[in-house]
Protein backbone atom coordinates (compact mmCIF):
# COMPACT_ATOMS: atom_id res chain seq x y z
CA UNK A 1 -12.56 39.84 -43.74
CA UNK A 2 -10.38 37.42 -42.22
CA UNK A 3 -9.26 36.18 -38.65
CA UNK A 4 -6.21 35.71 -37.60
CA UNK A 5 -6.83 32.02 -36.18
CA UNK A 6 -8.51 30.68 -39.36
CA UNK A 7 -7.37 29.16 -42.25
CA UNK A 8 -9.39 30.65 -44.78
CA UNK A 9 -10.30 34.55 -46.06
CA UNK A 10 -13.41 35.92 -47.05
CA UNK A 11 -13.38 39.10 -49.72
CA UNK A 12 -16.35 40.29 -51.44
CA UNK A 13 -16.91 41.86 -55.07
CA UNK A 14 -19.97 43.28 -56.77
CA UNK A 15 -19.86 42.51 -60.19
CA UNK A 16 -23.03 43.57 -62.17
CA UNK A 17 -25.71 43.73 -59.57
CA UNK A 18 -24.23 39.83 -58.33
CA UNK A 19 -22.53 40.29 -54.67
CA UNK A 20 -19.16 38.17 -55.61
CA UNK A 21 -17.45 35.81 -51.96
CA UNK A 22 -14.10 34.92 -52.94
CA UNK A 23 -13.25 32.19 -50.50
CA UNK A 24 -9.42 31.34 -50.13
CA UNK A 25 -7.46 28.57 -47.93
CA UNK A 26 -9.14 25.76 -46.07
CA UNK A 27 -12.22 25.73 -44.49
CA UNK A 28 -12.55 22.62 -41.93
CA UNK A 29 -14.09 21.45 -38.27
CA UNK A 30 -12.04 24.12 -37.04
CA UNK A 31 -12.91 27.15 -38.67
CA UNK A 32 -16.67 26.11 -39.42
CA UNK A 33 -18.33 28.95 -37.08
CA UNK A 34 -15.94 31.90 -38.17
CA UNK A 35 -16.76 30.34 -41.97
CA UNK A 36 -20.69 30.84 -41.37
CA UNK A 37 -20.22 33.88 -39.24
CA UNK A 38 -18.46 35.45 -42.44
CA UNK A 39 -20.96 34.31 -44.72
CA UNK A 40 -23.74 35.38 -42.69
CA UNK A 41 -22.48 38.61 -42.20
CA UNK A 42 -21.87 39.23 -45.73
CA UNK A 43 -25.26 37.89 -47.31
CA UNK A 44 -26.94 39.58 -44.68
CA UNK A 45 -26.13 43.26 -45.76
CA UNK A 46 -26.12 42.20 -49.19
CA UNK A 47 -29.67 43.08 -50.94
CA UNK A 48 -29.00 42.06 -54.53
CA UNK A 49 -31.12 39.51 -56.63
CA UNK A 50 -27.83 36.76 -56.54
CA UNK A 51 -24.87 35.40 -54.36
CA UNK A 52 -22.09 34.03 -55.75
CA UNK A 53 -19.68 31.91 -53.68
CA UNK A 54 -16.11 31.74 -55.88
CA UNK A 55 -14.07 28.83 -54.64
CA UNK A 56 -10.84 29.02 -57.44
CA UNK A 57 -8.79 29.95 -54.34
CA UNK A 58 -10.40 27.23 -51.87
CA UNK A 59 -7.79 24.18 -51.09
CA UNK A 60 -10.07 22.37 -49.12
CA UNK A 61 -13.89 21.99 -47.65
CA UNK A 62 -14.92 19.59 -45.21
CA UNK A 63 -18.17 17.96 -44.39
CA UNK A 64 -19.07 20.87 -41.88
CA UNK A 65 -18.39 23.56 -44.31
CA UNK A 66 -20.40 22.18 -46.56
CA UNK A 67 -23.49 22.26 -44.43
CA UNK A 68 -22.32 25.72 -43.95
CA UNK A 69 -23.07 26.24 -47.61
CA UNK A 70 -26.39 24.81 -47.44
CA UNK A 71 -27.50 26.44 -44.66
CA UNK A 72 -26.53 30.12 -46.31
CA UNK A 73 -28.13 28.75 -49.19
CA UNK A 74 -31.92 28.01 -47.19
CA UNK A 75 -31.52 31.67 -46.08
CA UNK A 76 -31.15 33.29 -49.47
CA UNK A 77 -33.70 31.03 -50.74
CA UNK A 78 -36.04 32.28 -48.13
CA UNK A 79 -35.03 35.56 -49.26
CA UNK A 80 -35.88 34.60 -52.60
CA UNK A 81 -32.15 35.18 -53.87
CA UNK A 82 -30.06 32.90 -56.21
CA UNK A 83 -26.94 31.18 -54.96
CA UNK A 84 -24.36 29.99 -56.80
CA UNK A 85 -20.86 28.14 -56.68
CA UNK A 86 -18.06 28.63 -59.28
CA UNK A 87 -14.57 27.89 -60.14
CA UNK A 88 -14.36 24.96 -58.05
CA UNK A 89 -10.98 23.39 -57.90
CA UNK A 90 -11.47 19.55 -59.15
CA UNK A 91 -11.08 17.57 -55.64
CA UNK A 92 -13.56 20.24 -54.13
CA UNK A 93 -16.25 20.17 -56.82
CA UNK A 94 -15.47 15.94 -56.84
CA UNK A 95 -16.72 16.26 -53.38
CA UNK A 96 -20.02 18.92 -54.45
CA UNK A 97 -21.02 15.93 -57.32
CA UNK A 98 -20.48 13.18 -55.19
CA UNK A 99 -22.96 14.56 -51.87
CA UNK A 100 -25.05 16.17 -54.61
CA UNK A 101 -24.95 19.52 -53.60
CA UNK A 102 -24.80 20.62 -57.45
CA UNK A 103 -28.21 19.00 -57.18
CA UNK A 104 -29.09 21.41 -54.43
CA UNK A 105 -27.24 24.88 -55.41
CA UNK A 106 -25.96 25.81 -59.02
CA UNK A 107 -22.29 25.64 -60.30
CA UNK A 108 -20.66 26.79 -62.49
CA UNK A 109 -17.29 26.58 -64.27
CA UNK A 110 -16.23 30.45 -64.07
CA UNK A 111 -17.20 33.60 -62.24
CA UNK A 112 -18.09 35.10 -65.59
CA UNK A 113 -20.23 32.03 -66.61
CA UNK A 114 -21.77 31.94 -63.03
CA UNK A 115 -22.73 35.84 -63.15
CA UNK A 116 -24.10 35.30 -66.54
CA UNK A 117 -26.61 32.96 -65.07
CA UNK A 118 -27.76 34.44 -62.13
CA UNK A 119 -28.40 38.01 -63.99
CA UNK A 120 -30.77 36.68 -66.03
């Protein structure tokens, strides 16, 4: 899922029972509301246990997206589902230690390491 005007593509995977986001490009000020539109849309129709949110392909986050993140992450928690972040490039998951997000929601190092967890 994609839009023409934003910098950034959303496909989904379902690997083992885990719905799979692979997030590519940037996501900034700009593109915030298509970024939580897409996200919405896809946890919403998703009814496994787990969520994860793969960022290898992400160049860039801003302050905004992040809150995007958090805010998907309240609604799967009130759906009692896990979310999870992995393959963060280093600047990006800099940014997710520093703001202490990986306080908030998990991460992980891989996809396989992240779906691991969140089976269990």
């Amino acid at each position: 899922m994609t839009d023409s005007g934003s910098q950034f593509d959303l496909q989904t995977e379902e690997f083992e029972n885990t719905l799979v986001i692979n997030v590519t490009g940037r996501v900034d000020g700009m593109n915030t509301r298509e970024f939580r539109s897409g996200l919405e849309q896809a946890t919403r129709s998703y009814d496994g246990p787990a969520i994860i949110l793969d960022f290898e392909s992400l160049s860039y986050i801003s302050s905004a997206g992040l809150r995007v993140i958090l805010l998907v992450a309240e609604a799967m928690n009130r759906r009692s589902r896990k979310l999870a972040l992995c393959s963060l490039p280093s600047a990006i998951l800099e940014i997710i230690q520093t703001t202490g997000f990986d306080n908030i929601i998990d991460v992980y190092m891989s996809r396989s390491s992240a779906i691991e967890a969140v089976t269990r």
